[in-house]
Every structure is written in structure tokens, then in C-alpha cells.
N, C-alpha and C. Protein backbone atom coordinates (compact mmCIF):
# COMPACT_ATOMS: atom_id res chain seq x y z
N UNK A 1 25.19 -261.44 -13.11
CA UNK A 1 26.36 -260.91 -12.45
C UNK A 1 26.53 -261.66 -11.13
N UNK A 2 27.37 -262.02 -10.84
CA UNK A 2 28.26 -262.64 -9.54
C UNK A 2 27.62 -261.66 -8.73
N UNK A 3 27.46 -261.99 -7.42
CA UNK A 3 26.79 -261.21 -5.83
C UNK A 3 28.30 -260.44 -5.71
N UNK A 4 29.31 -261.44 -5.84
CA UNK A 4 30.65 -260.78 -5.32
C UNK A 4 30.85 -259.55 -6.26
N UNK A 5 30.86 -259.63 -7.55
CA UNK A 5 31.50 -258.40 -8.69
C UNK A 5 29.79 -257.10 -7.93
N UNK A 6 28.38 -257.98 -7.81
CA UNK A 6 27.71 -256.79 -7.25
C UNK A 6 28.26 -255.53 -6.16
N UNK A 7 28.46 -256.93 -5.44
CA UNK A 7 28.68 -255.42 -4.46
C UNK A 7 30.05 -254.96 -4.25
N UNK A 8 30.91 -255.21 -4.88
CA UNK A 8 32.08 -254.09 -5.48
C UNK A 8 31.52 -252.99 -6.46
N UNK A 9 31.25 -253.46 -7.28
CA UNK A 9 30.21 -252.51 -8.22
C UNK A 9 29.71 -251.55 -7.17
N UNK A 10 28.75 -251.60 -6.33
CA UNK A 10 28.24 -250.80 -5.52
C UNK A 10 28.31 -250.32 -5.15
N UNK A 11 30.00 -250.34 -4.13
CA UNK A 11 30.38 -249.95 -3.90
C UNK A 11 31.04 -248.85 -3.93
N UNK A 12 31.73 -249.29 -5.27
CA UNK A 12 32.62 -248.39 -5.93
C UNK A 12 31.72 -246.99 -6.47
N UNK A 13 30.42 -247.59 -7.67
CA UNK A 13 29.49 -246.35 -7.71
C UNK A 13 28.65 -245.51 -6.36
N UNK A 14 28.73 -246.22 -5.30
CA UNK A 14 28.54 -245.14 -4.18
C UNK A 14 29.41 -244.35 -4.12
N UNK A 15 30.81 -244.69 -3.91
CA UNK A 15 31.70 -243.83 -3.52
C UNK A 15 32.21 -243.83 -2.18
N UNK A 16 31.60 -244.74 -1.45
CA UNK A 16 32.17 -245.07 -0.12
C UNK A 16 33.20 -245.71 0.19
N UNK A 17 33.57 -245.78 1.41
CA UNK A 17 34.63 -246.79 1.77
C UNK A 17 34.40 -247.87 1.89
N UNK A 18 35.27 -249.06 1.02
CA UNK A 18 35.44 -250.33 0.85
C UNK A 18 35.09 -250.74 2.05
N UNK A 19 33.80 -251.66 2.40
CA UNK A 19 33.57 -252.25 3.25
C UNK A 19 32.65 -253.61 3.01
N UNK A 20 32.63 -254.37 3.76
CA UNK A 20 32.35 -256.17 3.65
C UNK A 20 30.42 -255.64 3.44
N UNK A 21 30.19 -255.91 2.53
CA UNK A 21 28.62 -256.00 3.04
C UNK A 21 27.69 -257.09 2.07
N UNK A 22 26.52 -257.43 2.47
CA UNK A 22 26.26 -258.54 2.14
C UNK A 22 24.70 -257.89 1.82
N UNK A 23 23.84 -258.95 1.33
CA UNK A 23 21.90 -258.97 1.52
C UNK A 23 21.75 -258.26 2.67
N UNK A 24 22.32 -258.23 3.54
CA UNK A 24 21.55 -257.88 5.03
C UNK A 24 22.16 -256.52 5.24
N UNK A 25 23.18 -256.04 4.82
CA UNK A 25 23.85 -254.63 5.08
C UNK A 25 22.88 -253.54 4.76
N UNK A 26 22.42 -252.95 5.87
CA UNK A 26 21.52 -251.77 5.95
C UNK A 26 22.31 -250.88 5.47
N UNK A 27 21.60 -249.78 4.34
CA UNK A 27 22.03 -248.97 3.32
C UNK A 27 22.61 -247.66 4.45
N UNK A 28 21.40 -247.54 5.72
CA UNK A 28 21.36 -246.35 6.05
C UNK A 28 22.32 -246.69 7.32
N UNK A 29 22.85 -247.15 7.51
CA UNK A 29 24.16 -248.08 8.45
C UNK A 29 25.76 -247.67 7.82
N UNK A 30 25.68 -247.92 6.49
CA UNK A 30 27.06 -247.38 6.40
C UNK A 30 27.38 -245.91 6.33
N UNK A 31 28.56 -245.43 6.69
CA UNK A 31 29.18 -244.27 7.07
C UNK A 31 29.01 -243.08 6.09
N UNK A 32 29.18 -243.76 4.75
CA UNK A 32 28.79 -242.39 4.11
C UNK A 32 27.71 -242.36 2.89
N UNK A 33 26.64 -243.05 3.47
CA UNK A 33 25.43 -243.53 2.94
C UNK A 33 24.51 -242.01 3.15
N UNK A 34 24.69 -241.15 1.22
CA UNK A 34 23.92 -240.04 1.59
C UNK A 34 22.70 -239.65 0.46
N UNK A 35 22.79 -238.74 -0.11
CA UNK A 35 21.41 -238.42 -1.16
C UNK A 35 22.28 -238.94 -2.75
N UNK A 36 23.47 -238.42 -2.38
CA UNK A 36 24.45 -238.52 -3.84
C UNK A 36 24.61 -240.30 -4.17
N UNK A 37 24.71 -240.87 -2.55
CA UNK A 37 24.67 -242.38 -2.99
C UNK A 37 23.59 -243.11 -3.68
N UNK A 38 22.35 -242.34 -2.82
CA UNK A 38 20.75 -243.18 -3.94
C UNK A 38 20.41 -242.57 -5.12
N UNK A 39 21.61 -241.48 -5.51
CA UNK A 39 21.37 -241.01 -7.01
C UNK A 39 22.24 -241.84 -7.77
N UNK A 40 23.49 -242.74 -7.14
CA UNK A 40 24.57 -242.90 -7.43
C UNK A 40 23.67 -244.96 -7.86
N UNK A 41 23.13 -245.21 -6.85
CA UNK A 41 22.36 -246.13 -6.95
C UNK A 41 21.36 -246.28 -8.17
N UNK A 42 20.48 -244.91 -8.36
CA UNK A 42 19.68 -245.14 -9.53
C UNK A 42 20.34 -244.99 -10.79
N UNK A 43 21.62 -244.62 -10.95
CA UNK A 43 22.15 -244.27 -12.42
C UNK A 43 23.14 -245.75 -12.56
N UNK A 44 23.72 -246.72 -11.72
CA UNK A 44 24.19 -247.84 -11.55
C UNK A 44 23.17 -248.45 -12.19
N UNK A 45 21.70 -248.97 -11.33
CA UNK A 45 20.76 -249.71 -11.65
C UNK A 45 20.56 -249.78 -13.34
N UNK A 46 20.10 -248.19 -13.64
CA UNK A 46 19.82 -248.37 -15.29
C UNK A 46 21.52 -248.62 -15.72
N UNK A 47 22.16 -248.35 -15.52
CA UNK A 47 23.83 -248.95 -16.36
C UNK A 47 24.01 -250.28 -16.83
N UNK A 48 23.60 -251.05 -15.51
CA UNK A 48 24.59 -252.00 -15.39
C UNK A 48 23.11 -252.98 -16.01
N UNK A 49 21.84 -252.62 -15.51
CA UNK A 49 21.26 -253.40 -15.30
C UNK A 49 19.86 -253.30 -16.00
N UNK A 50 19.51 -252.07 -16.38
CA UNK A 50 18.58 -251.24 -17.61
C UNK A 50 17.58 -251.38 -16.72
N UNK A 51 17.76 -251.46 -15.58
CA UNK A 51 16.54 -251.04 -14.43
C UNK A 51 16.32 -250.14 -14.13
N UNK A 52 15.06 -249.12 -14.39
CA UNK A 52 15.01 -247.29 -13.53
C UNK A 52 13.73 -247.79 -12.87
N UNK A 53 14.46 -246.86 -11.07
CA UNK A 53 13.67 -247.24 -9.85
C UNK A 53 13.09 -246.11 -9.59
N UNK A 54 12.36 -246.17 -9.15
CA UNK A 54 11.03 -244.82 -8.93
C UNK A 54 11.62 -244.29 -7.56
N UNK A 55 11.20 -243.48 -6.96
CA UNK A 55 11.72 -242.28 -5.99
C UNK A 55 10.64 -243.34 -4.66
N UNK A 56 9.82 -243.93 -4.96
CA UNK A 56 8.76 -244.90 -4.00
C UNK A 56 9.64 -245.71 -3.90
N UNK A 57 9.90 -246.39 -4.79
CA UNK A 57 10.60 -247.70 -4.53
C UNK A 57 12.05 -247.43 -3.26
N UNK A 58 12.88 -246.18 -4.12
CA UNK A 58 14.01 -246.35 -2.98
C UNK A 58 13.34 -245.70 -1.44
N UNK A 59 12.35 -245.32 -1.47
CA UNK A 59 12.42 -244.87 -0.28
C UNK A 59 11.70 -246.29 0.80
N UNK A 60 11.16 -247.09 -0.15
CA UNK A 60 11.12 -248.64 0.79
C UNK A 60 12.42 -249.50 0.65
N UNK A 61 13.50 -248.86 0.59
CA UNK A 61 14.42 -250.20 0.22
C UNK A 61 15.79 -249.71 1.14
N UNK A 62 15.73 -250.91 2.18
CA UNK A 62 16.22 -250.93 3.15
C UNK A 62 17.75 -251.64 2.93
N UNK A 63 18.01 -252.60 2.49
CA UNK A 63 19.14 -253.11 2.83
C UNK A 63 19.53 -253.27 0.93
N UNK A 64 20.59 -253.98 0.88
CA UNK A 64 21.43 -254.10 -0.25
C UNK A 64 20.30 -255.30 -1.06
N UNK A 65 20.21 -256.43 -0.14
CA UNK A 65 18.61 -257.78 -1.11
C UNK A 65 17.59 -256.85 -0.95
N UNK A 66 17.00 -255.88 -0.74
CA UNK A 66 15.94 -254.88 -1.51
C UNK A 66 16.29 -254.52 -2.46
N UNK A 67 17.67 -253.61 -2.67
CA UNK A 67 18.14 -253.12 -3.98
C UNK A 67 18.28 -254.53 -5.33
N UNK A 68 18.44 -255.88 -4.89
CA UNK A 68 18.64 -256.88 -5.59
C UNK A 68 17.56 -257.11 -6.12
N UNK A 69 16.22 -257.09 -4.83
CA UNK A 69 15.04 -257.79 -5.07
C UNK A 69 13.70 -256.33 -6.69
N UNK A 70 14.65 -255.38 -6.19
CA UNK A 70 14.46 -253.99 -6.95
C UNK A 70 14.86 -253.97 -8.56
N UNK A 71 16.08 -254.61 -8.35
CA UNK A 71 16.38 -255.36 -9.92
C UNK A 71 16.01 -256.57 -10.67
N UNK A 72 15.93 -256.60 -9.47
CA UNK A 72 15.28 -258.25 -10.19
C UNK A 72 16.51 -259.73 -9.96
N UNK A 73 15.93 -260.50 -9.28
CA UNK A 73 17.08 -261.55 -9.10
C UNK A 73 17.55 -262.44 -10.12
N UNK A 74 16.67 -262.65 -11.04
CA UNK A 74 16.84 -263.31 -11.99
C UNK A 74 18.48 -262.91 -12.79
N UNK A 75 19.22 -261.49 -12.07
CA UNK A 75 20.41 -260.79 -12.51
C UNK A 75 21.56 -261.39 -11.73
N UNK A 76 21.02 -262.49 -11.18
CA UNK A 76 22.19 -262.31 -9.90
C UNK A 76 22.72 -263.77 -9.66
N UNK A 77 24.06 -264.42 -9.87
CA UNK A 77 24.14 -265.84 -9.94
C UNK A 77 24.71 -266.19 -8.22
């Protein structure tokens, strides 16, 4: 998957407001970054990507390239 179609994707399954974010965009930085988003995150992951993340894992994963590095990059052109 394209980085660009990622984080629309991401977006969109958060549910937040459309905003620019990149590898470095801290999860806990945007505005409506809440419990429903890292549920919204783990049901994306296995969707899109047949990845299921452990309740450890998200609680070390800081920015959007954690969530990448969480799937695995080998997903990501």
C-alpha cells in the first residue's frame, strides 16, 4: 500500500479530522486521538493488513512509523 492511501486509510478508520500527518505524527498529539481510535486502529490493522496487535504492543507505539513498523514495512511502498 502507498504511505499516501495509508494514512488516509487511517485516518478515515480513526474517525478524526482530516489532518496532514506523516512517520513522525504523534498518535497522542492529535485532537481526537482516544480509546475508540486504538480500537479503531486494531480492527484496521487485521482488515487491511491481517495484522492483530497485542494490547503491549499499542501501548509502546508512539507515532504513526511505530504503527507501520507494528505491521510490518515490508506493506508499505
Amino acid at each position: 500500500m502507498k504511505k499516501e492511501d495509508f494514512y488516509r486509510e487511517l485516518i478515515e478508520c480513526m474517525e478524526i479530522d482530516p489532518v496532514d500527518i506523516t512517520e513522525e505524527t504523534v498518535f497522542r498529539e492529535l485532537e481526537d486521538f482516544d480509546s475508540m481510535a486504538i480500537m479503531s486502529i486494531v480492527a484496521f490493522a487485521d482488515e487491511k493488513f491481517g495484522k492483530t496487535l497485542a494490547a503491549e504492543q499499542l501501548k509502546n507505539m508512539k507515532t504513526v512509523g511505530d504503527l507501520m513498523e507494528l505491521i510490518g514495512r515490508e506493506h508499505f511502498e
